[in-house]
Protein backbone atom coordinates (compact mmCIF):
# COMPACT_ATOMS: atom_id res chain seq x y z
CA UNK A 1 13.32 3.85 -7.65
CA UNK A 2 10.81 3.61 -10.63
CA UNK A 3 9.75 6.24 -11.89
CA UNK A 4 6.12 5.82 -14.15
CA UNK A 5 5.21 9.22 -15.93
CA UNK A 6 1.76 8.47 -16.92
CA UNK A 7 1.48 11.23 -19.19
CA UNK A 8 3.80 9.32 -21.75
CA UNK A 9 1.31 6.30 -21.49
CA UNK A 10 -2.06 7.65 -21.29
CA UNK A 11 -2.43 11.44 -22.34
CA UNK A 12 -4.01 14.33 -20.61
CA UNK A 13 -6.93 12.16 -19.41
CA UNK A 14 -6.02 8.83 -17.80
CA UNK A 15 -9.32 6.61 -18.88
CA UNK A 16 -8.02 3.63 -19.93
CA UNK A 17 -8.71 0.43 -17.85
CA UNK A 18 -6.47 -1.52 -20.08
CA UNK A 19 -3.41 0.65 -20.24
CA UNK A 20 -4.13 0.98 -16.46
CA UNK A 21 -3.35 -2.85 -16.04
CA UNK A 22 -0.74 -3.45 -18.11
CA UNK A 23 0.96 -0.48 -16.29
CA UNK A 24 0.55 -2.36 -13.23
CA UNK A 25 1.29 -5.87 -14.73
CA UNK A 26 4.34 -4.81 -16.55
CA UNK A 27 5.92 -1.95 -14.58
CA UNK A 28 4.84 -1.95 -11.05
CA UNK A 29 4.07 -4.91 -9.98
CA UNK A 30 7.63 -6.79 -11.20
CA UNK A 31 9.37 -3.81 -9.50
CA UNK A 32 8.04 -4.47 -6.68
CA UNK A 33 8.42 -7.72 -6.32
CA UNK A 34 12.13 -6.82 -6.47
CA UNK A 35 11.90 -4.94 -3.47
CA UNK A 36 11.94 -1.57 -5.49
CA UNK A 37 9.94 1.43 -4.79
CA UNK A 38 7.52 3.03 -7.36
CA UNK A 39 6.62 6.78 -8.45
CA UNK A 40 3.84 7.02 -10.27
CA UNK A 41 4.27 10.68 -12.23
CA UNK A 42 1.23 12.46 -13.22
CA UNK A 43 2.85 15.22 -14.90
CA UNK A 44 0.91 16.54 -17.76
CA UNK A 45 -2.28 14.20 -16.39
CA UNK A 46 -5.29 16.91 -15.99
CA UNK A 47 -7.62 14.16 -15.17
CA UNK A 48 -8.47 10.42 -14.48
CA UNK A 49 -11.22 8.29 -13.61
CA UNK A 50 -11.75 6.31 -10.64
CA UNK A 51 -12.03 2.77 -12.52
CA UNK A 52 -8.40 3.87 -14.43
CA UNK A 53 -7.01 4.37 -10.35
CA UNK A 54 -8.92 1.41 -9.28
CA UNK A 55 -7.17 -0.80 -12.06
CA UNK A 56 -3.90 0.87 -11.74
CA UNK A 57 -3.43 -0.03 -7.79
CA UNK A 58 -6.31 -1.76 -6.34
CA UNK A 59 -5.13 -5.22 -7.45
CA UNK A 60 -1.58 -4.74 -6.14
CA UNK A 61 -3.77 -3.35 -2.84
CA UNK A 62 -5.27 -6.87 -2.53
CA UNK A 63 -2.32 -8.57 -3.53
CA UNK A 64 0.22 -6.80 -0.65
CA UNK A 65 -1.80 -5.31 1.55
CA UNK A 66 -2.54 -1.53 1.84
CA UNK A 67 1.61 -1.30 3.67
CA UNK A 68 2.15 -1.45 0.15
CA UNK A 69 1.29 2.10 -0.61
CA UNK A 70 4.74 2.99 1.57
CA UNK A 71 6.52 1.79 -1.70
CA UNK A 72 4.26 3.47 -4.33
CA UNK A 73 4.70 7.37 -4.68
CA UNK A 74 2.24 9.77 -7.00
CA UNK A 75 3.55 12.52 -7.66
CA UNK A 76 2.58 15.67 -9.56
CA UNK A 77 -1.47 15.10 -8.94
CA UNK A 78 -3.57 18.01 -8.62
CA UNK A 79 -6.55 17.68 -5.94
CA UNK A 80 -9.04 15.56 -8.33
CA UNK A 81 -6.55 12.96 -8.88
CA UNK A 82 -5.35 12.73 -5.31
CA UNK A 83 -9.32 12.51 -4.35
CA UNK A 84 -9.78 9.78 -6.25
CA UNK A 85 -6.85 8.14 -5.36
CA UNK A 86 -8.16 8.27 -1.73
CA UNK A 87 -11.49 7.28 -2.66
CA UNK A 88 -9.85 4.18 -4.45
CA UNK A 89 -7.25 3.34 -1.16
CA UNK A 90 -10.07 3.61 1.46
CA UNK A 91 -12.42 1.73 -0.79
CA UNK A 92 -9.71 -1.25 -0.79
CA UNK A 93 -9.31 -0.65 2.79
CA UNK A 94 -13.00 -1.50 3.04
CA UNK A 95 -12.73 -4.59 1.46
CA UNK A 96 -9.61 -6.38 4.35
């Protein structure tokens, strides 16, 4: 398994559309593809917005279909992060 720890990448505050996709492009999406499961670590991450969420899984989302999210893990959110992070998944949802 992959793990991602966010904190490393982004800071305290995960903003960032840009670092957001090239997360995706260059980590999770290639392990993926190999059949490999994902944890996304938000240790350290007191906050993010909904457009750095939306860029970080939303494409992959659309790509794999939502059965996806069985081989992508967060761990370590607190309840604003895991909000949005539901907010983004039923929002792609939405969109099948």
């Amino acid at each position: 398994m992959n793990s991602i720890k966010l904190f490393k990448l982004v800071g305290n505050f995960a903003e960032n559309k840009d670092i957001a996709r090239d997360i995706r492009i260059k980590k999770i999406i290639p392990a993926i593809e190999k059949g490999e499961e994902v944890t996304l670590d938000f240790e350290g991450v007191n906050s993010a917005t909904q457009s750095f969420v939306h860029a970080l899984i939303s494409d992959i989302i659309r790509k794999f279909g939502v059965d996806i999210l069985d081989k992508i893990y967060f761990k370590n959110c607190d309840e604003t992060i895991k909000k949005i992070i539901n907010i983004v998944v039923e929002y792609m949802q939405e969109m099948d």
